[in-house]
C-alpha atoms as a PDB file:
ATOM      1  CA  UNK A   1      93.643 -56.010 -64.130  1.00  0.00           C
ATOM      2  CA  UNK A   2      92.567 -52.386 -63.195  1.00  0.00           C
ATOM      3  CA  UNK A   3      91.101 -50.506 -65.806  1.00  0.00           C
ATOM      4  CA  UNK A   4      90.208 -46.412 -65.584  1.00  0.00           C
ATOM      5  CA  UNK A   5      87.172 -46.923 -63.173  1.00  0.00           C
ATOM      6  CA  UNK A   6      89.493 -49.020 -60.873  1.00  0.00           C
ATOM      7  CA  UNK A   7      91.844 -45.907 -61.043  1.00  0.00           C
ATOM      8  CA  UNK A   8      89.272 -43.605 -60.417  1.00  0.00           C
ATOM      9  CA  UNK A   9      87.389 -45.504 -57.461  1.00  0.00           C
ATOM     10  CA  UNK A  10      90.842 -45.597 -56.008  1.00  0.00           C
ATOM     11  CA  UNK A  11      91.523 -41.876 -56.292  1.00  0.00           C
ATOM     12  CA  UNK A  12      88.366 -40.887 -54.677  1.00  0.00           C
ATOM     13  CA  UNK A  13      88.721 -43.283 -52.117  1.00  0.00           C
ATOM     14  CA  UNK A  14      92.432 -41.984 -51.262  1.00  0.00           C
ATOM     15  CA  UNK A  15      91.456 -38.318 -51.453  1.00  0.00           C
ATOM     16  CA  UNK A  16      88.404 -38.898 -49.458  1.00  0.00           C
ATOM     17  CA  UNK A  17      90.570 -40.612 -46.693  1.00  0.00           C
ATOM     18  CA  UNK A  18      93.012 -37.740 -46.611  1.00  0.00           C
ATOM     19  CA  UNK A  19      90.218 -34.945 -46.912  1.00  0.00           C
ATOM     20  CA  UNK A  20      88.552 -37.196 -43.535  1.00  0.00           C
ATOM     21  CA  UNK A  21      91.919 -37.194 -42.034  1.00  0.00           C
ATOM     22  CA  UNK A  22      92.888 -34.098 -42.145  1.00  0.00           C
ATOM     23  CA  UNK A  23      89.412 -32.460 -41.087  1.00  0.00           C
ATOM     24  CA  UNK A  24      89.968 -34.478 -38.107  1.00  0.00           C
ATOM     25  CA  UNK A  25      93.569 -33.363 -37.867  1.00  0.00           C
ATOM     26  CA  UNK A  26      92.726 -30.088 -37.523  1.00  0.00           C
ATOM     27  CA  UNK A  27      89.606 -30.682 -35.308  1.00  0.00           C
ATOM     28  CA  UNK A  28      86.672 -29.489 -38.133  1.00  0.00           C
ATOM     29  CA  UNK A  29      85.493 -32.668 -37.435  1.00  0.00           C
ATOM     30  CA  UNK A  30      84.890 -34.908 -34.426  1.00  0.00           C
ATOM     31  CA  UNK A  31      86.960 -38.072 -34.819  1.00  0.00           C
ATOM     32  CA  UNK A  32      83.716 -40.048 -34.406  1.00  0.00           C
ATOM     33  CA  UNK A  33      82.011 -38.282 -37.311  1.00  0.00           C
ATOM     34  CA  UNK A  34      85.067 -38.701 -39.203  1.00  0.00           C
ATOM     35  CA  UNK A  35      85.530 -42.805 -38.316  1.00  0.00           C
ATOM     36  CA  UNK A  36      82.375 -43.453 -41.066  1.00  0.00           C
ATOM     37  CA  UNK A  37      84.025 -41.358 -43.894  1.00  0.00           C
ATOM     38  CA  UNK A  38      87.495 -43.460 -43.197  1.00  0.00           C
ATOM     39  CA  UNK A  39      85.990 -46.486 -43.219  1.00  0.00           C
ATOM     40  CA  UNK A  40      83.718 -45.343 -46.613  1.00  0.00           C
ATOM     41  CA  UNK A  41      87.367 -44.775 -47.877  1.00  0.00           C
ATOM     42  CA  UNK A  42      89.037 -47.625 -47.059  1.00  0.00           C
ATOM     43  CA  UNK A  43      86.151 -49.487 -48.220  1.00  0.00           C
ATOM     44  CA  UNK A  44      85.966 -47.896 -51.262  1.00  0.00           C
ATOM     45  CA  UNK A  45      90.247 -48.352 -52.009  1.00  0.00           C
ATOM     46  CA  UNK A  46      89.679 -51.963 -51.249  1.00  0.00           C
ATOM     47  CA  UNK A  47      86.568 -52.709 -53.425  1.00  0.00           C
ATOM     48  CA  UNK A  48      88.366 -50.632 -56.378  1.00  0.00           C
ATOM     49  CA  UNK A  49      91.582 -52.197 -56.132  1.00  0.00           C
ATOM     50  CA  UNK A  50      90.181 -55.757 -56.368  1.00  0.00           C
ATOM     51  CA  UNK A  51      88.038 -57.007 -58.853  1.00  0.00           C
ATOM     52  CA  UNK A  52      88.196 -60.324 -57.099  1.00  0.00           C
ATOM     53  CA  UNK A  53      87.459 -59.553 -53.635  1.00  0.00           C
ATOM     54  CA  UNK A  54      84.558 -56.908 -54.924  1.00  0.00           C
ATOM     55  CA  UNK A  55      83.167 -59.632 -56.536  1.00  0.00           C
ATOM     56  CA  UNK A  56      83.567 -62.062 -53.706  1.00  0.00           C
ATOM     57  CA  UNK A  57      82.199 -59.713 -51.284  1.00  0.00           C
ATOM     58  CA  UNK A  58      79.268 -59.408 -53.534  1.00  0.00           C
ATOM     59  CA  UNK A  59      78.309 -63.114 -53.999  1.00  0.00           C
ATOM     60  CA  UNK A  60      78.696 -63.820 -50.008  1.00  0.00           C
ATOM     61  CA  UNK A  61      76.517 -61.509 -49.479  1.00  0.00           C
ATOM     62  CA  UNK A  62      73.813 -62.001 -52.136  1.00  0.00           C
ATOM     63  CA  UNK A  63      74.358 -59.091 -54.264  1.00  0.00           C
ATOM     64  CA  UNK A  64      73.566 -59.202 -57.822  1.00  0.00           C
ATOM     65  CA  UNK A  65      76.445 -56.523 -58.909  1.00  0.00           C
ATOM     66  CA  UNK A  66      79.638 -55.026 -56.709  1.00  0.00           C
ATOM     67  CA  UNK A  67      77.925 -51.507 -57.413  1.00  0.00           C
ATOM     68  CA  UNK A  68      74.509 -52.624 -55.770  1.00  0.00           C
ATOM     69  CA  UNK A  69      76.599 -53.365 -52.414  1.00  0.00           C
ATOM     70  CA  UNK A  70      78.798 -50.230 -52.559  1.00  0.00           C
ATOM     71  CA  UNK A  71      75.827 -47.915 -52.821  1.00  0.00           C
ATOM     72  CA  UNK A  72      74.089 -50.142 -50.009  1.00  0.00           C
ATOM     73  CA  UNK A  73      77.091 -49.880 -47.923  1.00  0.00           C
ATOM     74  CA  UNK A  74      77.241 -45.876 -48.793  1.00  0.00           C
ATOM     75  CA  UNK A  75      73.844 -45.532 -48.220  1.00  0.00           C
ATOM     76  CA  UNK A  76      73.666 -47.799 -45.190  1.00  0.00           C
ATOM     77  CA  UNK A  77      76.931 -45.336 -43.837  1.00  0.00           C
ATOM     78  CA  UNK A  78      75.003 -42.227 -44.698  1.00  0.00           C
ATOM     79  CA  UNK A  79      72.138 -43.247 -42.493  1.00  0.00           C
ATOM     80  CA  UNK A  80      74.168 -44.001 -39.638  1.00  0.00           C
ATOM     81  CA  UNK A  81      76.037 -41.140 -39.779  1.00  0.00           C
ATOM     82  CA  UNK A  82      72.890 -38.862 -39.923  1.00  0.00           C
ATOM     83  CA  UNK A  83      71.895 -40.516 -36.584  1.00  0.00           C
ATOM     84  CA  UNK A  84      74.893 -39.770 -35.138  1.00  0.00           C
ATOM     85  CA  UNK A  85      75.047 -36.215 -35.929  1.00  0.00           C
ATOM     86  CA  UNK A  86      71.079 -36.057 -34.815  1.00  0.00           C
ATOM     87  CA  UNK A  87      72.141 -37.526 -31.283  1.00  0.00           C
ATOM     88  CA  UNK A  88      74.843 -34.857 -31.432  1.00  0.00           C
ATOM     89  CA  UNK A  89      72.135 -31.927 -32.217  1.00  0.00           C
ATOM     90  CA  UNK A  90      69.822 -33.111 -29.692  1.00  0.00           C
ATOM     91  CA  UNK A  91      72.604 -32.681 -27.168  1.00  0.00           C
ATOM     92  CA  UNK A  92      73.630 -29.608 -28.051  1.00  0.00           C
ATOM     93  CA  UNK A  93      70.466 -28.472 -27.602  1.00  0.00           C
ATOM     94  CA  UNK A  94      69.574 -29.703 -24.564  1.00  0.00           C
ATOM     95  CA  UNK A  95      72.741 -28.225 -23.254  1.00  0.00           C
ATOM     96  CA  UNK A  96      72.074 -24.753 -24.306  1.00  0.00           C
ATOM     97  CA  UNK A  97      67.997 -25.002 -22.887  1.00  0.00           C
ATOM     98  CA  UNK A  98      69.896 -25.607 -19.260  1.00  0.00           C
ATOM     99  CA  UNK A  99      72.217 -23.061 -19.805  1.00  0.00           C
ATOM    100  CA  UNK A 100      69.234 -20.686 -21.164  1.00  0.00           C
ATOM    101  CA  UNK A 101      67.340 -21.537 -18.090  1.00  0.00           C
ATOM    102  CA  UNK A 102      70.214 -21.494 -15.657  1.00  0.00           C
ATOM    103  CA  UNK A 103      70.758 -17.866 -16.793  1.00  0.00           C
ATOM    104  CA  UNK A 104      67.471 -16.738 -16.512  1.00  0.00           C
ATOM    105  CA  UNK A 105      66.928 -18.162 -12.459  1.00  0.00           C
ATOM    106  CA  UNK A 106      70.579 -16.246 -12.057  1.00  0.00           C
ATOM    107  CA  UNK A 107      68.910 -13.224 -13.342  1.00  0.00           C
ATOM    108  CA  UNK A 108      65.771 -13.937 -11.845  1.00  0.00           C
ATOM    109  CA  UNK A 109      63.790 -13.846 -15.060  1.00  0.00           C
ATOM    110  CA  UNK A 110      62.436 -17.322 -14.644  1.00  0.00           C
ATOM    111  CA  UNK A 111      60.122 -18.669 -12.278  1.00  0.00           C
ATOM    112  CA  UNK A 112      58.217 -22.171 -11.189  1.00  0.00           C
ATOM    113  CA  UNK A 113      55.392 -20.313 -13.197  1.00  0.00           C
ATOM    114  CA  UNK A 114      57.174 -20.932 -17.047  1.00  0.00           C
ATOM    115  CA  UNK A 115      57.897 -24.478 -16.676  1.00  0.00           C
END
């Protein structure tokens, strides 16, 4: 049976997955930043939804309660997704060094001496 905290993880989880969608819609996000937060929803409309499979989810894998795993799992996404966006930084900034560099030799302010 689904009480009000079924209701509510449900909610969240559907407004989270539109929110993700349409960010990515729109192109605020990258879809690749935005496939963690769908999958966090989905996740989280599945586990809320079913008291049953929560609770079978949480026994195969050796939880004590269904809330221990979902903040693992959120935690666990959260990590991941900080990697990703600190691979995406480092790029970005390597990028703009070349470019910074590359404008400098074009305007001959940089020489063999500043490297």
């Amino acid at each position: 049976m689904i009480n009000t905290y079924n209701l509510l993880g449900i909610g969240v989880g559907v407004a989270m997955l539109i929110w993700t969608l349409s960010l990515v819609k729109r192109d605020s996000i990258m879809l690749k930043f935005g496939i963690p937060w769908v999958v966090l929803s989905i996740f989280s409309i599945a586990f809320s939804a079913s008291s049953s499979f929560a609770n079978k989810l949480t026994r195969l894998l050796g939880f004590e309660k269904p809330s221990n795993l979902y903040l693992s799992v959120t935690v666990v996404s959260l990590v991941a997704l900080g990697i990703l966006l600190s691979i995406e930084v480092t790029k970005s900034v390597k990028r703009l060094e070349k470019a910074a560099i590359a404008i400098a030799l074009s305007e001959g302010r940089f020489t063999s001496e500043n490297d």
